[in-house]
C-alpha atoms as a PDB file:
ATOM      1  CA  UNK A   1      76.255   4.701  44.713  1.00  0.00           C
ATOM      2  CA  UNK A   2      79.024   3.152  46.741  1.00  0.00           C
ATOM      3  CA  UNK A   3      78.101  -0.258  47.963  1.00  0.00           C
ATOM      4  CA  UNK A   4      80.746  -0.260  50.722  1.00  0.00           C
ATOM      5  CA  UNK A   5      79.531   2.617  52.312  1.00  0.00           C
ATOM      6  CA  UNK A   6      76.267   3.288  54.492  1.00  0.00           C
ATOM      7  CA  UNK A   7      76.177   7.076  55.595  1.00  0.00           C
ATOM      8  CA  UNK A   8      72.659   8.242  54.730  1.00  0.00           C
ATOM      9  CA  UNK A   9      71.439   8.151  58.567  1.00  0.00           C
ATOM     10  CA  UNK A  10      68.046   9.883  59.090  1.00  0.00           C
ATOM     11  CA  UNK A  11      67.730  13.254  59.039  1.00  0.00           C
ATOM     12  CA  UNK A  12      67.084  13.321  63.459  1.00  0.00           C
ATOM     13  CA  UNK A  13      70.084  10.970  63.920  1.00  0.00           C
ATOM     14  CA  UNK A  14      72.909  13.918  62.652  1.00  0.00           C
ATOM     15  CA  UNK A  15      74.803  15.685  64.493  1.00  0.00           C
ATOM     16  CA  UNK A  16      74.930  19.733  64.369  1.00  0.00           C
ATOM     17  CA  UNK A  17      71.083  19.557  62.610  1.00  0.00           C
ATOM     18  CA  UNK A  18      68.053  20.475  64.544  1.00  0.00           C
ATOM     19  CA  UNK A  19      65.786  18.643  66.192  1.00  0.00           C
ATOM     20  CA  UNK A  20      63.222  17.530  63.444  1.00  0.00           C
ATOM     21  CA  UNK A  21      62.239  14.111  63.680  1.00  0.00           C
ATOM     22  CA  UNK A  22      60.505  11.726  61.488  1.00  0.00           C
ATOM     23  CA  UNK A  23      56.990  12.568  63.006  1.00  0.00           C
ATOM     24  CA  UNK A  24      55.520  14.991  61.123  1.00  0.00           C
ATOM     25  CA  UNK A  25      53.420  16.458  64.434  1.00  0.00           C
ATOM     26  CA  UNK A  26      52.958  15.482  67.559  1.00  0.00           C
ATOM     27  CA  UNK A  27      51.188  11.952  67.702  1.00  0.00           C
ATOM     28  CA  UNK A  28      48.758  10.325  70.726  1.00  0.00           C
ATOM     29  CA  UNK A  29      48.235   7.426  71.255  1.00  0.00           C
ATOM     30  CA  UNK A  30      45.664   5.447  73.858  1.00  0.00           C
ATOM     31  CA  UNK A  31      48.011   2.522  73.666  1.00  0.00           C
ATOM     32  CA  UNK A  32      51.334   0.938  72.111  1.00  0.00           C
ATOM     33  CA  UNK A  33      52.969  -2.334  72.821  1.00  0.00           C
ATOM     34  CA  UNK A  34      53.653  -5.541  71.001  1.00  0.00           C
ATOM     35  CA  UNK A  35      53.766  -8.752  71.688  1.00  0.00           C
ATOM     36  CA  UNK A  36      53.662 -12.649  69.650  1.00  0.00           C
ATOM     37  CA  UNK A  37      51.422 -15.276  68.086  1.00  0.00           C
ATOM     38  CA  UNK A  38      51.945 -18.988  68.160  1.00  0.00           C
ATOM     39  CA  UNK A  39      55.009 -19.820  69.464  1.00  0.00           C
ATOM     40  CA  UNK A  40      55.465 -23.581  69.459  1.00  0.00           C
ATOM     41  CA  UNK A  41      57.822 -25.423  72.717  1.00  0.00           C
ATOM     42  CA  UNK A  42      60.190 -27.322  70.582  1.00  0.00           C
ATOM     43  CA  UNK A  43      62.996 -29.944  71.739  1.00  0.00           C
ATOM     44  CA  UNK A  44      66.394 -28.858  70.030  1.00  0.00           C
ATOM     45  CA  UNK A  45      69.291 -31.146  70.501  1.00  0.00           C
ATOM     46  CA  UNK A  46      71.830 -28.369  68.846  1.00  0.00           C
ATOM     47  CA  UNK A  47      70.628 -25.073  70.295  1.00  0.00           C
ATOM     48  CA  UNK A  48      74.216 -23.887  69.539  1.00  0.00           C
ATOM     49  CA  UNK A  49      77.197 -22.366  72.012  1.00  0.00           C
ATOM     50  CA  UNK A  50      76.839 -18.923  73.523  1.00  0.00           C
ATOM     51  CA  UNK A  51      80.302 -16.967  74.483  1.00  0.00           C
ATOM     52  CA  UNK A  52      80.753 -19.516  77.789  1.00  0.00           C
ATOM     53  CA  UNK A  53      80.377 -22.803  75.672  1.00  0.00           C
ATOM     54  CA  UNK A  54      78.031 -25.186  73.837  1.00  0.00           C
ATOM     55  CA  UNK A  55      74.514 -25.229  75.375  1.00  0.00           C
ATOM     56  CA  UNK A  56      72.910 -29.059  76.516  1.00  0.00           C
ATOM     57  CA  UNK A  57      70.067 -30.021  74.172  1.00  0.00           C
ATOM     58  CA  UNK A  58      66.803 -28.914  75.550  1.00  0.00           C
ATOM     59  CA  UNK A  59      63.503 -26.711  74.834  1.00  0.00           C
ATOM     60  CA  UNK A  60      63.435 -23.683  72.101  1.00  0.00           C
ATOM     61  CA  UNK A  61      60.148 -22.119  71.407  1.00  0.00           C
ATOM     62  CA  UNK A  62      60.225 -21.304  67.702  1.00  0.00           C
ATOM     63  CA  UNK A  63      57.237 -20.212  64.870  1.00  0.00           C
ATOM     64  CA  UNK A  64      55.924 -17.187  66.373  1.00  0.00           C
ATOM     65  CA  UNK A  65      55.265 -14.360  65.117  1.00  0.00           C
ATOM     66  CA  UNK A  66      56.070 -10.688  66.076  1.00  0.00           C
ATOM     67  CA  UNK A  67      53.331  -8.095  66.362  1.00  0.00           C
ATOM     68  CA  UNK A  68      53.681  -4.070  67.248  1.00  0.00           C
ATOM     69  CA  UNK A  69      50.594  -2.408  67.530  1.00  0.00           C
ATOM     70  CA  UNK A  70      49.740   1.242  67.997  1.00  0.00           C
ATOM     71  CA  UNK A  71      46.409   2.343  69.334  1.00  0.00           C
ATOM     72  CA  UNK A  72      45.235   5.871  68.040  1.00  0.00           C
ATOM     73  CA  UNK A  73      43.478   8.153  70.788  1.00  0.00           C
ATOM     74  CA  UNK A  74      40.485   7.717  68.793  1.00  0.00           C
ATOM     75  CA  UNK A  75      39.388   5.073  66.825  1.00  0.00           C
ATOM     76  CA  UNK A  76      37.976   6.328  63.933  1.00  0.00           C
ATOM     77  CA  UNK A  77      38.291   3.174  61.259  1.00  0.00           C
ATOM     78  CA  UNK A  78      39.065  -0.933  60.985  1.00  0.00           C
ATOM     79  CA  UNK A  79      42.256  -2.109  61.907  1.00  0.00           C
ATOM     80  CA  UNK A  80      45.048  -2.504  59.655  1.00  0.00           C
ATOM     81  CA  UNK A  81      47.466  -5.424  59.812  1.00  0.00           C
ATOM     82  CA  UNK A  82      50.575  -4.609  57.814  1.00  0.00           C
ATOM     83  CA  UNK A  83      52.657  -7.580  56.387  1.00  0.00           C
ATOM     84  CA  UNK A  84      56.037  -7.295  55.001  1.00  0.00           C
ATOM     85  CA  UNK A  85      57.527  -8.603  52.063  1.00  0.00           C
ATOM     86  CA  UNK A  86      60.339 -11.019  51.062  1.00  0.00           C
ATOM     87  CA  UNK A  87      63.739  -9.672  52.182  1.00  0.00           C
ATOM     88  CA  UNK A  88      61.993  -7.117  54.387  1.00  0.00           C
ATOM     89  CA  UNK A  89      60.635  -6.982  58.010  1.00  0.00           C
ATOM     90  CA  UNK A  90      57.958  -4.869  59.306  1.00  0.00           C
ATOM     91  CA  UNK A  91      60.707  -1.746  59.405  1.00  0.00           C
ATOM     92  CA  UNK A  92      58.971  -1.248  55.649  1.00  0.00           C
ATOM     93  CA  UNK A  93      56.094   0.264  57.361  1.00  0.00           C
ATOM     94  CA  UNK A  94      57.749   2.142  59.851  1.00  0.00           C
ATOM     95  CA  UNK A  95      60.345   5.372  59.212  1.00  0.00           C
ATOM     96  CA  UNK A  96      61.166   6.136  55.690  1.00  0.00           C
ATOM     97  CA  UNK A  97      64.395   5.687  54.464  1.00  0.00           C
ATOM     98  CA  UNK A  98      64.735   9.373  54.459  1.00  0.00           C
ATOM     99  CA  UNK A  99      63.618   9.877  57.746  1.00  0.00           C
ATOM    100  CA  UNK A 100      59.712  10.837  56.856  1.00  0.00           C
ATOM    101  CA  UNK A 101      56.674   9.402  58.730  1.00  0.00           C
ATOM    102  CA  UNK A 102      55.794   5.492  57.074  1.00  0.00           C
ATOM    103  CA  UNK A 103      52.838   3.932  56.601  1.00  0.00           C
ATOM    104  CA  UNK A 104      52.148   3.103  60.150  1.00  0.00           C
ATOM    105  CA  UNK A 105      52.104   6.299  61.236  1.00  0.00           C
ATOM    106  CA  UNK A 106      50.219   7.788  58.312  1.00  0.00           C
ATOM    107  CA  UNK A 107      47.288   4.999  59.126  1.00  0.00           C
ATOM    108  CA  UNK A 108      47.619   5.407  63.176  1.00  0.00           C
ATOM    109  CA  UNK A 109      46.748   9.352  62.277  1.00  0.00           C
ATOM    110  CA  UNK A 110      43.936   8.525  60.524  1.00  0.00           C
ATOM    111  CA  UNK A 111      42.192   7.033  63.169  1.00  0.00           C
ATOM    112  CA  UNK A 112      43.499   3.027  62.022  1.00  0.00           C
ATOM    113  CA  UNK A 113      44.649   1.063  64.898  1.00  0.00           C
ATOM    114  CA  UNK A 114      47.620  -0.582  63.308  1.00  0.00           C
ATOM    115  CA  UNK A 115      49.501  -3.949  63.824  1.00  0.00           C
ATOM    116  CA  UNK A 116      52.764  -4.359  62.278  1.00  0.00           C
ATOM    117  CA  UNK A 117      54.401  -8.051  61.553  1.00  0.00           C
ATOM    118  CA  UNK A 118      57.616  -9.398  61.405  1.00  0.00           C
ATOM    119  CA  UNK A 119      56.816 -12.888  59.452  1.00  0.00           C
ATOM    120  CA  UNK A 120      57.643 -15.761  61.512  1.00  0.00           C
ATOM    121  CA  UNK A 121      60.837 -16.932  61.092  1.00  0.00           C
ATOM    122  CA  UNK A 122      62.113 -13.680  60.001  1.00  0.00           C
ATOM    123  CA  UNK A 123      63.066 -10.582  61.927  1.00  0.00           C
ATOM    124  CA  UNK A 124      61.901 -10.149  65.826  1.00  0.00           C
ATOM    125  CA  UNK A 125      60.139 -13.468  65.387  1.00  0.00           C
ATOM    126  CA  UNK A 126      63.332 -15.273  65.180  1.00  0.00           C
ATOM    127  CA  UNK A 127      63.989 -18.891  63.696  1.00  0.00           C
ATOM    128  CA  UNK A 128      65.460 -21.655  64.426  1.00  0.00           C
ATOM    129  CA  UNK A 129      68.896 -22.327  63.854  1.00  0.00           C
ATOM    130  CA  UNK A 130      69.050 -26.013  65.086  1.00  0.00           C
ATOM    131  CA  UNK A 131      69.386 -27.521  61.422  1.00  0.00           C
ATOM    132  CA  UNK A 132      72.579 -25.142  60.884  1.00  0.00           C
ATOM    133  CA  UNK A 133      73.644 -26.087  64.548  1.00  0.00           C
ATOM    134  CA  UNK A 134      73.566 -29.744  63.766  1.00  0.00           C
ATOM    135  CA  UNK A 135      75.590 -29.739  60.514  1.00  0.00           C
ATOM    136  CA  UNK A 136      78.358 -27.548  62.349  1.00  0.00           C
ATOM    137  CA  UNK A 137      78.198 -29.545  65.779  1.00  0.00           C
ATOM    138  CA  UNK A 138      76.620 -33.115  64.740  1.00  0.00           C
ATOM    139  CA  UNK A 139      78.032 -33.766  60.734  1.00  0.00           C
ATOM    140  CA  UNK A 140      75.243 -34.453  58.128  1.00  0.00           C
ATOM    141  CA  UNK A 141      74.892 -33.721  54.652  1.00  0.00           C
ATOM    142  CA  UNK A 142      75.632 -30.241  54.049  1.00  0.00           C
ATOM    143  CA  UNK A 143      72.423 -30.581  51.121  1.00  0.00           C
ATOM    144  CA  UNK A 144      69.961 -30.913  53.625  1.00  0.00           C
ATOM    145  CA  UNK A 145      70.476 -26.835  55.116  1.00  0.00           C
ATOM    146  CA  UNK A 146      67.517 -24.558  53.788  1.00  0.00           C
ATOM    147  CA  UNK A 147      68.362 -22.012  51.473  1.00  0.00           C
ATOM    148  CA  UNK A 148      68.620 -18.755  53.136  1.00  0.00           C
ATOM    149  CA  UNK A 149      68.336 -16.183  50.504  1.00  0.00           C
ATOM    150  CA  UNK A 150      68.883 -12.341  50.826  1.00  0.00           C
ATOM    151  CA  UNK A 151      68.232 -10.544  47.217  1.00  0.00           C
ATOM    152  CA  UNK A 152      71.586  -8.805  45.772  1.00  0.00           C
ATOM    153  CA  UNK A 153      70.996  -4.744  45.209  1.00  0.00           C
ATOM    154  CA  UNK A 154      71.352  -5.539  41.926  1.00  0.00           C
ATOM    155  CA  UNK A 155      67.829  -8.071  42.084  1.00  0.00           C
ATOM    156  CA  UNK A 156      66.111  -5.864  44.148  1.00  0.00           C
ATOM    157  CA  UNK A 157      66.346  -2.665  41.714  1.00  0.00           C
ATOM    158  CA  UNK A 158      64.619  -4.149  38.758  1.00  0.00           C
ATOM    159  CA  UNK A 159      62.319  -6.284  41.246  1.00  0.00           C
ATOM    160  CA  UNK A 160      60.997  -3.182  43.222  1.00  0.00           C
ATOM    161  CA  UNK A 161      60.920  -1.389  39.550  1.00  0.00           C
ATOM    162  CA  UNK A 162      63.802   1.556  40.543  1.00  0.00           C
ATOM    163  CA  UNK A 163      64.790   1.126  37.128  1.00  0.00           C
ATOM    164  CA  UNK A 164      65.323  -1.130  34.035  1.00  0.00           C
ATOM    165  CA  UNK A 165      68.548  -2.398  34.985  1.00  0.00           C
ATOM    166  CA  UNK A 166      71.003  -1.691  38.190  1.00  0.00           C
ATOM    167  CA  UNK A 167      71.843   2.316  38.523  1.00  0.00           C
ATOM    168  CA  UNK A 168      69.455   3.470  36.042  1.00  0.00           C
ATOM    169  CA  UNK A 169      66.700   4.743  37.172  1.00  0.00           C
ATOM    170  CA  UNK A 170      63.185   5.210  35.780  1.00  0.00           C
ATOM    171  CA  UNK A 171      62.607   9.310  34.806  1.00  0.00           C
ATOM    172  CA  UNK A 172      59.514   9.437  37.272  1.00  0.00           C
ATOM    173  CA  UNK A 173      60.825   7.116  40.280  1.00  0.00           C
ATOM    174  CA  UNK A 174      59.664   8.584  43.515  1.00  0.00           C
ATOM    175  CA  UNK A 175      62.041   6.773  45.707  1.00  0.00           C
ATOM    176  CA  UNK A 176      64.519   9.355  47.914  1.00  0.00           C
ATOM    177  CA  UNK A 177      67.419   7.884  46.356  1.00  0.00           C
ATOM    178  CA  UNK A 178      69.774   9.662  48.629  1.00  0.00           C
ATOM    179  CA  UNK A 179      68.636   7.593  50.896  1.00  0.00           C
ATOM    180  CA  UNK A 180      69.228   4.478  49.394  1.00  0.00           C
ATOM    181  CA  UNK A 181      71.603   2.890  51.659  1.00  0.00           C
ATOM    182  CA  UNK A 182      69.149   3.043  54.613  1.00  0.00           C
ATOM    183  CA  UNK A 183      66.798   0.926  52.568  1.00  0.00           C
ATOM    184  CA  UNK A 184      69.739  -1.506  51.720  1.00  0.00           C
ATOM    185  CA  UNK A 185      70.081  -2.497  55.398  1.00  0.00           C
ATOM    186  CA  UNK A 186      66.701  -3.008  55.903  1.00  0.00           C
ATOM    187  CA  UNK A 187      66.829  -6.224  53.534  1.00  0.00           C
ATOM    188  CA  UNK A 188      67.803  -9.351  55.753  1.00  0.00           C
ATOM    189  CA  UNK A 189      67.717 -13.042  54.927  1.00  0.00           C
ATOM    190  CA  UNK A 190      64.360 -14.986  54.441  1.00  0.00           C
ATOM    191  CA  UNK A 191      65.245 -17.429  57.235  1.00  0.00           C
ATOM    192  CA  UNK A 192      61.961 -18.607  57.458  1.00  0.00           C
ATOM    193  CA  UNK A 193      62.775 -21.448  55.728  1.00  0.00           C
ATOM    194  CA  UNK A 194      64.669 -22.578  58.821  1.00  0.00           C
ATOM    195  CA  UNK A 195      61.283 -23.777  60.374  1.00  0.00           C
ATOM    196  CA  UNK A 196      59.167 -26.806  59.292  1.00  0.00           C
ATOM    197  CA  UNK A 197      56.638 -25.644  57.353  1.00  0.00           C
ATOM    198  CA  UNK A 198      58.197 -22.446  56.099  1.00  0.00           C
ATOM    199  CA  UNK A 199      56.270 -19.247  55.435  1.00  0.00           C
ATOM    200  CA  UNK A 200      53.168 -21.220  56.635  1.00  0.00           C
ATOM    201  CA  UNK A 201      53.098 -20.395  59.908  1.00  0.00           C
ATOM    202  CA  UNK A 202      52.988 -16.563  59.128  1.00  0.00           C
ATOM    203  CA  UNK A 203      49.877 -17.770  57.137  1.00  0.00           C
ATOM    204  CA  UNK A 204      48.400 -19.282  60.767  1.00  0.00           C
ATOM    205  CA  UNK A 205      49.293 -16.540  62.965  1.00  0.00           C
ATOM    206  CA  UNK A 206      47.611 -14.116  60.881  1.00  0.00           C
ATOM    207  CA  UNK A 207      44.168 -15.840  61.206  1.00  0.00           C
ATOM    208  CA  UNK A 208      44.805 -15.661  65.059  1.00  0.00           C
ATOM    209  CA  UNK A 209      45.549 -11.926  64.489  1.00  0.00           C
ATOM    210  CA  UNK A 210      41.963 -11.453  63.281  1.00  0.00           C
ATOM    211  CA  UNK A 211      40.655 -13.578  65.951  1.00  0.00           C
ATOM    212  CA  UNK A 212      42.542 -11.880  68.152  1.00  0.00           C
ATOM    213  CA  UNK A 213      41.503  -8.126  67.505  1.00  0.00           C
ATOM    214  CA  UNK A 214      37.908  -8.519  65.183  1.00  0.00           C
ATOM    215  CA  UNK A 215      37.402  -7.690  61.549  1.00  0.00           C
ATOM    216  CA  UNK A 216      40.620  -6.180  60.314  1.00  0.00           C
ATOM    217  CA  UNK A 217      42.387  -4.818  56.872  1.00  0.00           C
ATOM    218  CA  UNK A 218      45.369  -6.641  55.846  1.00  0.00           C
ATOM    219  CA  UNK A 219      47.836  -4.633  53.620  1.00  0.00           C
ATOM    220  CA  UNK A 220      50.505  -6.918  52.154  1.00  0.00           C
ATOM    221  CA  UNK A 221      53.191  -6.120  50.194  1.00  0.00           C
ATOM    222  CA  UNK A 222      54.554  -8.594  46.773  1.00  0.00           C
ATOM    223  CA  UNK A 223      52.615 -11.249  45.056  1.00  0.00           C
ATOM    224  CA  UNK A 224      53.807 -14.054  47.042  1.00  0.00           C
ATOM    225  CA  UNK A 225      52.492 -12.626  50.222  1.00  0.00           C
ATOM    226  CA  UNK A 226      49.180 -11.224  48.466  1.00  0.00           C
ATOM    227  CA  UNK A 227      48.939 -14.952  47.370  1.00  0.00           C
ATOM    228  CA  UNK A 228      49.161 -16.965  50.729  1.00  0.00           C
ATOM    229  CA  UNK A 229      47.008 -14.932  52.570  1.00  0.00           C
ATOM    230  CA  UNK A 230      44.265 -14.854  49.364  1.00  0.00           C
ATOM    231  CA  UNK A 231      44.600 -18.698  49.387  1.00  0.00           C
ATOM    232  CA  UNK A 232      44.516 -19.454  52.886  1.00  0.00           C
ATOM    233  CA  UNK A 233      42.055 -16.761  54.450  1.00  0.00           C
ATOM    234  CA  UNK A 234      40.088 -15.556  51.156  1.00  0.00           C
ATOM    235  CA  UNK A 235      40.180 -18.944  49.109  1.00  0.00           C
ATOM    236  CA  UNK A 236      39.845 -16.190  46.150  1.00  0.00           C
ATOM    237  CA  UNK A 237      42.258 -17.952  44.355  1.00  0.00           C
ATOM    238  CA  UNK A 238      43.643 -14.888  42.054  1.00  0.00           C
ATOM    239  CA  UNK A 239      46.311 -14.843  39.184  1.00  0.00           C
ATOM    240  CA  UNK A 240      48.266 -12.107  40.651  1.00  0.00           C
ATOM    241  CA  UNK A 241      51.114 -12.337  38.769  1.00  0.00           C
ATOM    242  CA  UNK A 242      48.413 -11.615  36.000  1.00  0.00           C
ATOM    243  CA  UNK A 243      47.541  -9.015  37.624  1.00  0.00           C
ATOM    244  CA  UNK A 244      50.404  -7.493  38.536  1.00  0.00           C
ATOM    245  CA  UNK A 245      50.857  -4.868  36.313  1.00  0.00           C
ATOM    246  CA  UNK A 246      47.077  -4.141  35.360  1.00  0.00           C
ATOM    247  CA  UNK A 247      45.372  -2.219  38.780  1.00  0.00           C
ATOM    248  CA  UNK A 248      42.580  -2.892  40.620  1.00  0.00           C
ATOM    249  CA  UNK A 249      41.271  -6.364  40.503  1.00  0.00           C
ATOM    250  CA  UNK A 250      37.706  -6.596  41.613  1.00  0.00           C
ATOM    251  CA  UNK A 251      36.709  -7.257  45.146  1.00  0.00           C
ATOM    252  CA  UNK A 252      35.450 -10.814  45.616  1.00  0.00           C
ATOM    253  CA  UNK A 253      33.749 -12.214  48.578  1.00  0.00           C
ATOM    254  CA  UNK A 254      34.722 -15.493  50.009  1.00  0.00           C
ATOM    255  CA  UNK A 255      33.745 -17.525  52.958  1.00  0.00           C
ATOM    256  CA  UNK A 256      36.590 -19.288  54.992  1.00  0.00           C
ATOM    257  CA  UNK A 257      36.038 -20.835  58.627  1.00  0.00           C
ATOM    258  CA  UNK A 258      33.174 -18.468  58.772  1.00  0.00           C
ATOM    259  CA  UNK A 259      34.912 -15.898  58.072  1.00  0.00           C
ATOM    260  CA  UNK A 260      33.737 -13.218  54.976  1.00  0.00           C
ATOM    261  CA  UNK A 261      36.302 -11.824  53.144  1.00  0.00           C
ATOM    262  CA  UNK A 262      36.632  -9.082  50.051  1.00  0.00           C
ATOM    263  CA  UNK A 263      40.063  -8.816  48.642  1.00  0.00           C
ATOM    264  CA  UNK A 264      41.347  -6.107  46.102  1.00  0.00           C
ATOM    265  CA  UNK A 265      45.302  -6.152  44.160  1.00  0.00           C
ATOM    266  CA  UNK A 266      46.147  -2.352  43.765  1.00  0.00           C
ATOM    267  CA  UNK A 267      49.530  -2.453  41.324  1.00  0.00           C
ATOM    268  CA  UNK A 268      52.505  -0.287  42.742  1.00  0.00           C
ATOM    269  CA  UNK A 269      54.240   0.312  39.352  1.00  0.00           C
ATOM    270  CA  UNK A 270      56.573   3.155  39.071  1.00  0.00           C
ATOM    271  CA  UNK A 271      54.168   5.112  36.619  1.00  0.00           C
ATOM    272  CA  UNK A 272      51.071   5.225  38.992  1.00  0.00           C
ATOM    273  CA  UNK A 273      50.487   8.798  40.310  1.00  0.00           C
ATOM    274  CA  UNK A 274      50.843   8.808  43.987  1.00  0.00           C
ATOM    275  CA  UNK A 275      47.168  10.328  45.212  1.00  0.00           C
ATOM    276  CA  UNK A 276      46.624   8.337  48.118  1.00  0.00           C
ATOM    277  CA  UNK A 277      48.281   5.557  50.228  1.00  0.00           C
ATOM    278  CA  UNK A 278      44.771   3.913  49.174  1.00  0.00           C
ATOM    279  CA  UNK A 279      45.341   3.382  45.769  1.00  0.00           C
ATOM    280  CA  UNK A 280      48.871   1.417  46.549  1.00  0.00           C
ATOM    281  CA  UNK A 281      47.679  -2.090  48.443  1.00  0.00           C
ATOM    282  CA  UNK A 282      46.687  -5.190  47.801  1.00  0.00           C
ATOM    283  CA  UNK A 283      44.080  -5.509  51.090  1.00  0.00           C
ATOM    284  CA  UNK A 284      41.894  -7.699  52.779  1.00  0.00           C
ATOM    285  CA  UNK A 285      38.780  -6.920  54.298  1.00  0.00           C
ATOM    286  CA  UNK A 286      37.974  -9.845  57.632  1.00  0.00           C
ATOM    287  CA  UNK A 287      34.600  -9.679  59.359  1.00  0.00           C
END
């Protein structure tokens, strides 16, 4: 691995190869599109400078969230609702890092319209960067900035269970490891944290998803996700860092704001056969 380097481009982006690309057969669609969920009008007194100078304090809109749906020709199944994890946007769902069909596409195929987040705060949802502006621009205490984190390669391969420790990898790992700098750029800061109330308003524009478009699957990905959206929108309040590592918890129905709910925590470990994108998601059922 060279860490300096990022030359594994998909297979349709080379030059001199033919003209495969990461769609596996032709795909159609009765609609695509995306659009966002809760934005919030916001006064910002350090919006920052573009390239012609510092910009006047004034209105930001800030919080939302970013949703891409795809429509299959025909609707065969519930909607799916895919939700990123930390250090990721919704690019997890999308391409492989090898250049294969994601889940996205697999679910759009099988009759699933799909909707696709960035978390707000994060990705094509943006953030705010007033508090950073001000300490630049205004002084103040340099304490008071959130923590933006972004997970070192090193984190992420024993987190994501590549291997037991950095460069090793387990004997049965299914990852395209060729491919492994593509997946490095996909991990960006969690700059969420940038917005009052954090992570919580990805929690909020995920019930007005499902009020939005009807009863709904939501796949999430890592326990702190599965967590939030089992404690705000399931109140099925689940040790899942129990149950991490031990499969299928059982379904449990909850009622929140009138909503029923059944939730089931599918492990992803390394040693689980790959049979079906079924058996690898933590998901919620919405009516």
């Amino acid at each position: 691995m060279n860490a300096a380097s990022v030359t594994n481009t998909p297979r349709f982006f080379l030059a001199g190869e033919d003209t495969a690309t990461s769609l596996g057969a032709p795909l159609t669609l009765a609609d695509e599109g995306s659009f966002h969920l809760n934005g919030a009008h916001l006064s910002s007194a350090f919006p920052g400078a573009s390239a012609t100078g510092a910009t006047p304090p004034g209105r930001i809109t800030t919080n939302q969230m970013y949703v891409h749906y795809r429509i299959p020709a025909e609707v065969k199944a519930l909607p799916v609702i895919m939700v990123h994890g930390s250090n990721h946007t919704g690019v997890t769902y999308e391409t492989t890092p090898d250049g294969r069909e994601g889940w996205a596409t697999y679910f759009v195929r099988r009759g699933h319209p799909v909707f696709v987040v960035d978390h707000a705060g994060r990705g094509r949802s943006g953030f705010n960067p007033t508090v950073i502006n001000q300490l630049r621009d205004g002084g103040g205490n340099p304490a008071a900035l959130p923590n933006l984190f972004l997970g070192t390669h090193e984190r992420a391969w024993v987190n994501f269970r590549f291997g037991p420790a950095y460069g090793i990898a387990f004997p049965d790992l299914q990852f395209p490891l060729a491919a492994l700098d593509q997946y490095w750029s996909q991990l960006i800061v969690n700059s969420e944290t940038t917005l009052e109330r954090g992570a919580s308003h990805t929690i909020d524009a995920l019930a007005a998803l499902l009020d939005k478009i009807g009863p709904a699957v939501l796949m999430v990905i890592n326990t702190l996700m599965a967590y939030l959206i089992s404690w705000q929108l399931t109140c099925a309040l689940m040790r899942l860092e129990a149950l991490k590592f031990k499969g299928l918890a059982r379904p449990r129905p909850c009622n929140h704001s009138g909503r029923r709910l059944n939730s089931s925590l599918v492990h992803t470990n390394h040693l689980t056969p790959i049979s079906s994108p079924d058996d690898h998601l933590f998901a919620t059922y919405a009516d």
